[in-house]
C-alpha atoms as a PDB file:
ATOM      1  CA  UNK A   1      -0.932  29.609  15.651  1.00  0.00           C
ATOM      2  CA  UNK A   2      -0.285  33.139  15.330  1.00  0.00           C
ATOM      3  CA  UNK A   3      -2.881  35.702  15.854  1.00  0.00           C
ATOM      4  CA  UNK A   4      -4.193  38.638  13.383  1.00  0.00           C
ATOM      5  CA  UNK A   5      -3.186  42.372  14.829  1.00  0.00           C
ATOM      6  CA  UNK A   6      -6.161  43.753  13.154  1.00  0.00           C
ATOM      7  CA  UNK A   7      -9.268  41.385  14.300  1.00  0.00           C
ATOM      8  CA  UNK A   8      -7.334  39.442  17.177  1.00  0.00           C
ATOM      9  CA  UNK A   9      -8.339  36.220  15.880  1.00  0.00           C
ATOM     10  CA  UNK A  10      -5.947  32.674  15.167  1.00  0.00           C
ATOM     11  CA  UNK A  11      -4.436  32.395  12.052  1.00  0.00           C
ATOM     12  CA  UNK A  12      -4.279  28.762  11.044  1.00  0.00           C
ATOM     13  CA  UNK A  13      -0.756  28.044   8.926  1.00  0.00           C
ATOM     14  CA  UNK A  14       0.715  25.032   7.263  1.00  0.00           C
ATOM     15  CA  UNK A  15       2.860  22.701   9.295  1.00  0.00           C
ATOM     16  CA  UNK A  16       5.773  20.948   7.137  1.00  0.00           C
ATOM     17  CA  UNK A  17       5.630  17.511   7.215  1.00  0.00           C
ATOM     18  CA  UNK A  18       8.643  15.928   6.852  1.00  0.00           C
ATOM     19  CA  UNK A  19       9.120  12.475   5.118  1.00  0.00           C
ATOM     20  CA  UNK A  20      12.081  11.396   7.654  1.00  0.00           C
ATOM     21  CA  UNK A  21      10.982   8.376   9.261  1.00  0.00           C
ATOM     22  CA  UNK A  22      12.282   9.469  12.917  1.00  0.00           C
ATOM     23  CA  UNK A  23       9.243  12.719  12.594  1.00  0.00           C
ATOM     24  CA  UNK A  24       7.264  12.085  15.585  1.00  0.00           C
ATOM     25  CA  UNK A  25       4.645  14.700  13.956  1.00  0.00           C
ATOM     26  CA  UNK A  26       1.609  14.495  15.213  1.00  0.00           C
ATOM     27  CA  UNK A  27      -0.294  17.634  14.335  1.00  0.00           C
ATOM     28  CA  UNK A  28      -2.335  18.809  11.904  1.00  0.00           C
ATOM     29  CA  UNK A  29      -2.051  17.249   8.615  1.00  0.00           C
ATOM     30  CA  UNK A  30      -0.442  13.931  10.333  1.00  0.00           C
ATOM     31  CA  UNK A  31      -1.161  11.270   8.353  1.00  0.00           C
ATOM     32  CA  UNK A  32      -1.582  12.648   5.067  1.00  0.00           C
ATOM     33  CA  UNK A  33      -1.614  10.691   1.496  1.00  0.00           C
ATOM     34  CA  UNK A  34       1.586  10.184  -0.436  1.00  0.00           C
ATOM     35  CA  UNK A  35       0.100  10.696  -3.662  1.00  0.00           C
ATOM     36  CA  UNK A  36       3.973  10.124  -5.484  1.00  0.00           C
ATOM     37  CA  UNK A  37       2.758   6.553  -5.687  1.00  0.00           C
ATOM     38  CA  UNK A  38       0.009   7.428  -7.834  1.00  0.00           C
ATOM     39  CA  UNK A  39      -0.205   6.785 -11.877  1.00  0.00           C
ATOM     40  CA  UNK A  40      -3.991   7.916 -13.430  1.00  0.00           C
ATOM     41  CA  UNK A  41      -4.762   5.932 -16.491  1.00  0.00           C
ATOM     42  CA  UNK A  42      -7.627   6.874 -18.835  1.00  0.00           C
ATOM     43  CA  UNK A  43      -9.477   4.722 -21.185  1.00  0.00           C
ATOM     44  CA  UNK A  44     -11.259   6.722 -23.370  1.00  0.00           C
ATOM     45  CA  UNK A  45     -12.065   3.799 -26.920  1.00  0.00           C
ATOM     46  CA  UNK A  46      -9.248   2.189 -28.007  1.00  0.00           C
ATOM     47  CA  UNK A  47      -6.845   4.891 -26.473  1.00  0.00           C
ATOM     48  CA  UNK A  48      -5.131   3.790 -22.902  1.00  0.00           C
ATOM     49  CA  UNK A  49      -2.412   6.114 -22.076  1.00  0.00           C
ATOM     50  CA  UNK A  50      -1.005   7.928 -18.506  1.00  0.00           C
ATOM     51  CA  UNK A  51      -2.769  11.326 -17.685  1.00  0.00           C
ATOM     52  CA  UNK A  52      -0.612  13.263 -14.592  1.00  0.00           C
ATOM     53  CA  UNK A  53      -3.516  15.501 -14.701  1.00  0.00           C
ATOM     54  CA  UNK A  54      -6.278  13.474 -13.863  1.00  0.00           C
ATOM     55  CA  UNK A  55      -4.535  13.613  -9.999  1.00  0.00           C
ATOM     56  CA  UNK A  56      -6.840  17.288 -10.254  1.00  0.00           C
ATOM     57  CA  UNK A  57      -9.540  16.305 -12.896  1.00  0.00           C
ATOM     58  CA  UNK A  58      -7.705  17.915 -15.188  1.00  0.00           C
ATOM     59  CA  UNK A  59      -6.960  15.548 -17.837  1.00  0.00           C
ATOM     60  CA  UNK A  60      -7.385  15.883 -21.644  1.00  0.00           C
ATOM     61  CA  UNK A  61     -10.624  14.753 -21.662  1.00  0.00           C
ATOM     62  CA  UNK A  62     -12.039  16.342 -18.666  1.00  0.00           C
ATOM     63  CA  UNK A  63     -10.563  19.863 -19.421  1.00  0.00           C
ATOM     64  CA  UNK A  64     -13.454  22.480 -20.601  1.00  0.00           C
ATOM     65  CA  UNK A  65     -15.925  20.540 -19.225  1.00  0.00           C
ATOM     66  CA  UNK A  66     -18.710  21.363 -16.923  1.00  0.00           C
ATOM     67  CA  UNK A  67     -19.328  17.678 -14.869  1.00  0.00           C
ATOM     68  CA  UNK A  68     -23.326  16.975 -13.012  1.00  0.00           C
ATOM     69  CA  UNK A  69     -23.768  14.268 -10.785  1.00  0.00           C
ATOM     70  CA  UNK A  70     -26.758  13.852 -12.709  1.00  0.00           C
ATOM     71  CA  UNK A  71     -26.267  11.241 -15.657  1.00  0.00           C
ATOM     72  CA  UNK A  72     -29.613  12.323 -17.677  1.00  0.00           C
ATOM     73  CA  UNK A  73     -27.394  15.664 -18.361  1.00  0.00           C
ATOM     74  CA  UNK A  74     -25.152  13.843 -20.682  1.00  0.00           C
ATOM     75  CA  UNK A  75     -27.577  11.934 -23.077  1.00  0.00           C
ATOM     76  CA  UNK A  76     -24.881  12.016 -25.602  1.00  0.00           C
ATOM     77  CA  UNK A  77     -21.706  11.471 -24.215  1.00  0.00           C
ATOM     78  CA  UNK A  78     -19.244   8.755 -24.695  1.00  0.00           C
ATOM     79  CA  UNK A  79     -17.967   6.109 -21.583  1.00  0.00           C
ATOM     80  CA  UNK A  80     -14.291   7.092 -20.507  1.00  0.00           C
ATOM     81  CA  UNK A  81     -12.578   5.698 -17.421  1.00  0.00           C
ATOM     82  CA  UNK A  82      -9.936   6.857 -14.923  1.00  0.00           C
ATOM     83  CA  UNK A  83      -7.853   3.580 -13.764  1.00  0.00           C
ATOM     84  CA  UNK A  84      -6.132   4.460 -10.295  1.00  0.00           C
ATOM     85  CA  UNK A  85      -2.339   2.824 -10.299  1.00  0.00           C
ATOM     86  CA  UNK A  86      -0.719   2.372  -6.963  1.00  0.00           C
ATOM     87  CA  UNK A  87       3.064   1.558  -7.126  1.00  0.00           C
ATOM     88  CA  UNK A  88       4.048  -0.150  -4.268  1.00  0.00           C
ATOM     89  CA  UNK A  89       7.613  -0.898  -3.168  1.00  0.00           C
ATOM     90  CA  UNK A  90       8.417  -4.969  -1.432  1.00  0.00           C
ATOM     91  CA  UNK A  91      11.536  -6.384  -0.815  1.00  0.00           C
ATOM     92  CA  UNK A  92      12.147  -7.223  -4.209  1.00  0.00           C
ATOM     93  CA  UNK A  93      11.429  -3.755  -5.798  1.00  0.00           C
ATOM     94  CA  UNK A  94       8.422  -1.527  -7.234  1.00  0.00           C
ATOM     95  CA  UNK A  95       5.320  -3.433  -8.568  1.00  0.00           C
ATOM     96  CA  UNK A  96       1.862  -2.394  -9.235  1.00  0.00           C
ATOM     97  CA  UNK A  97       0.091  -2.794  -6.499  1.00  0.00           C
ATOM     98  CA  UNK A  98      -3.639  -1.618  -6.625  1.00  0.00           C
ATOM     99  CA  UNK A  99      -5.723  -0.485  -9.457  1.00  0.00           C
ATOM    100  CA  UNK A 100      -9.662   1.132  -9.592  1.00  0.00           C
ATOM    101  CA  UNK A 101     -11.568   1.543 -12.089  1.00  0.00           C
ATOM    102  CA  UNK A 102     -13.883   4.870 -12.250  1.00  0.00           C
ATOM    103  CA  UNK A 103     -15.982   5.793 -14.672  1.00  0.00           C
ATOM    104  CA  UNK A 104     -16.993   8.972 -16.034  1.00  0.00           C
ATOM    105  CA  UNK A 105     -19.680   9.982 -19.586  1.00  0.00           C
ATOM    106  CA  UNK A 106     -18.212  12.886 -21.157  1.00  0.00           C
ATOM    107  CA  UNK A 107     -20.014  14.714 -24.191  1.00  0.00           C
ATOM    108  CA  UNK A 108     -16.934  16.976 -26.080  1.00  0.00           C
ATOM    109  CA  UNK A 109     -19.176  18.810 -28.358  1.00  0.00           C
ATOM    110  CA  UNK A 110     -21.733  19.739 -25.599  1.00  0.00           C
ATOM    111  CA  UNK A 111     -18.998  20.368 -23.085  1.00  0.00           C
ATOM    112  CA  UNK A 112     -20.798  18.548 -20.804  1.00  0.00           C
ATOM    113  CA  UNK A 113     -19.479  15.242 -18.271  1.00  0.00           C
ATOM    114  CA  UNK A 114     -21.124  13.013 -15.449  1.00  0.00           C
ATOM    115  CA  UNK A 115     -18.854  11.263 -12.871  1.00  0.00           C
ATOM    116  CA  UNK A 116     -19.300  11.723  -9.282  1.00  0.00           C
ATOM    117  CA  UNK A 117     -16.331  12.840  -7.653  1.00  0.00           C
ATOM    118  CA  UNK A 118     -16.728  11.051  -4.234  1.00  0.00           C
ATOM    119  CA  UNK A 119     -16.859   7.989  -5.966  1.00  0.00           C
ATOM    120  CA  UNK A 120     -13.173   8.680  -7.822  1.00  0.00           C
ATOM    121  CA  UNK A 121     -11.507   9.897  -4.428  1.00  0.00           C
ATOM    122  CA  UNK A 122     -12.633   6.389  -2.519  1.00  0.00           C
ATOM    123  CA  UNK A 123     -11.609   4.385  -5.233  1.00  0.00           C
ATOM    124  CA  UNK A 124      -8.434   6.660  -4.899  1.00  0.00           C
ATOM    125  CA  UNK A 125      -7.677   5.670  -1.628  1.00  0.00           C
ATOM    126  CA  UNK A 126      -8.928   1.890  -2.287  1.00  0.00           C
ATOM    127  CA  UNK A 127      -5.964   1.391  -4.757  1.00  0.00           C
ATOM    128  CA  UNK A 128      -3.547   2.760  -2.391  1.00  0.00           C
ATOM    129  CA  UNK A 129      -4.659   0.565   0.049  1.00  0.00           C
ATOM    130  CA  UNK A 130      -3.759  -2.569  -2.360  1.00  0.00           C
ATOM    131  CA  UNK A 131      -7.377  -2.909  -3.434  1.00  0.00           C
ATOM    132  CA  UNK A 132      -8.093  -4.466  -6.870  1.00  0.00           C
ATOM    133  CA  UNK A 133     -11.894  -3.126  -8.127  1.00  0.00           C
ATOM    134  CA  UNK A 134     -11.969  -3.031 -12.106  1.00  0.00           C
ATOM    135  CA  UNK A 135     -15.540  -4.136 -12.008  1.00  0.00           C
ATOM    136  CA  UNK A 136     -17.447  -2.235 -15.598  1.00  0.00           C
ATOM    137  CA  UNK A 137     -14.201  -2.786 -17.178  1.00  0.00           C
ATOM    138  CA  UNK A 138     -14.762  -4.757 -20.711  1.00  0.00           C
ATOM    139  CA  UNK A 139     -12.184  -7.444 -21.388  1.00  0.00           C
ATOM    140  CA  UNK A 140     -10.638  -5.385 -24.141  1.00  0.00           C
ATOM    141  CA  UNK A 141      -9.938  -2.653 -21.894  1.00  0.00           C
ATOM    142  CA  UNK A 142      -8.355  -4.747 -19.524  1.00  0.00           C
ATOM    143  CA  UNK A 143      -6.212  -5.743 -22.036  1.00  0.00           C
ATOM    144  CA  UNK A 144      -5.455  -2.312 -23.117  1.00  0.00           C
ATOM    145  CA  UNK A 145      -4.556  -1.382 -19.736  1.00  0.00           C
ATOM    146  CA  UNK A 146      -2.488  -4.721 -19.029  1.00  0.00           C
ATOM    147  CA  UNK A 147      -0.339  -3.572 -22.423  1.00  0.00           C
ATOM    148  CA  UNK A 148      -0.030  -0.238 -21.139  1.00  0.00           C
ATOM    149  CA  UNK A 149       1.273  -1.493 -17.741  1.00  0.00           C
ATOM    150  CA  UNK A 150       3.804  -4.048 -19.075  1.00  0.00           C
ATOM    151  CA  UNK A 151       5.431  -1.863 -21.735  1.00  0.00           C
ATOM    152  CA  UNK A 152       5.663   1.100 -18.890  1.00  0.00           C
ATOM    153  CA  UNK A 153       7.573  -1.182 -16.574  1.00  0.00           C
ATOM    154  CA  UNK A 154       7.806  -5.237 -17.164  1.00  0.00           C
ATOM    155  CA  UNK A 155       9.801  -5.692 -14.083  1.00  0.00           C
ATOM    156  CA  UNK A 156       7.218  -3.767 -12.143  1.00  0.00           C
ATOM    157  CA  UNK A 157       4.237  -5.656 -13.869  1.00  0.00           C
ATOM    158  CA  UNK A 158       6.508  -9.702 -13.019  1.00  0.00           C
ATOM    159  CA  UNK A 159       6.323  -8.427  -9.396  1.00  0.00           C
ATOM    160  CA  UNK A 160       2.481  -7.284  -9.008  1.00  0.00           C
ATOM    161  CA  UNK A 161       0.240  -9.865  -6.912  1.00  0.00           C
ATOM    162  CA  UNK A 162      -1.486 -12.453  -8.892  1.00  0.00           C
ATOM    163  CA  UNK A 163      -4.625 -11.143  -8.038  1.00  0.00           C
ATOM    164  CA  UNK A 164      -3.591  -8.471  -9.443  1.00  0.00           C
ATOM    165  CA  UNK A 165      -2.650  -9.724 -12.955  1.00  0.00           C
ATOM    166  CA  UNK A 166      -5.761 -12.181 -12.376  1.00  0.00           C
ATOM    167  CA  UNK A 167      -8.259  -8.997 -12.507  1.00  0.00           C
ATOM    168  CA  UNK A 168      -6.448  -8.138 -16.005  1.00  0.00           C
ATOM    169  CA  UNK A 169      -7.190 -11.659 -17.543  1.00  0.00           C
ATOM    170  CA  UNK A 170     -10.931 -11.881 -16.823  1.00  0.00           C
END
């Protein structure tokens, strides 16, 4: 760390992190999150499509709107969810790995949203870590989501775990 010539103190800066398997990096910011793995999916009615900018809560849906943790604050908002895709790689090839479901209320007209965002970044990590939780999912958004997977990537979706395909058929 470097040090500030006007008030003496440390001046934290931002290590690169390289992706080369041989780095034996082990300061800060070791172990960070490969997020390139990452697909968001939003169900929001009969629409299931890919939303990049969900990764910073700044999908379609959620832009222009002011979120509470407090679900009384949107009394008349509709139920949209934010499906977490991990694509994994085997010896085979890519396949879809993990999948979690979150679920946000989000009133357009009011400008006004509940989710809670702890509750999005564990369920984050929980499909990067192969984890399968789809549980307030209705079984026609499951099979919105299972459409919007195979037509994406077939090969990808023949590959995935049967668990996996499993949580889709409930």
């Amino acid at each position: 760390m470097d040090q500030s010539p006007k008030t003496g103190k440390k001046i934290f800066s931002l290590n690169i992190i390289s992706n080369e398997e041989k780095s034996k990096h082990k300061g800060f910011g070791a172990g960070s999150i490969d997020l390139n793995s990452m697909s968001p999916v939003i169900i929001d009615g009969d629409e299931v499509y890919i939303d990049i900018g969900a990764m910073h809560a700044k999908s379609k849906v959620e832009k222009g709107i002011k979120f509470s943790t407090n679900r009384e604050d949107v009394p008349g908002g509709r139920q949209v969810w934010l499906v977490w895709v991990a694509v994994d790689r085997g010896e085979e090839g890519q396949f879809y790995g993990g999948m979690t479901a979150c679920e946000m209320w989000i009133d357009t007209e009011a400008r006004r949203g509940w989710k809670i965002l702890a509750d999005h970044v564990n369920k984050m990590d929980y499909a990067l870590k192969r984890r399968v939780i789809l549980d307030g999912l209705t079984s026609e958004q499951k099979a919105g989501l299972k459409r919007l997977l195979t037509e994406t990537n077939s090969e990808w979706w023949e590959r995935s775990p049967d668990a996996l395909k499993a949580a889709l058929e409930s």
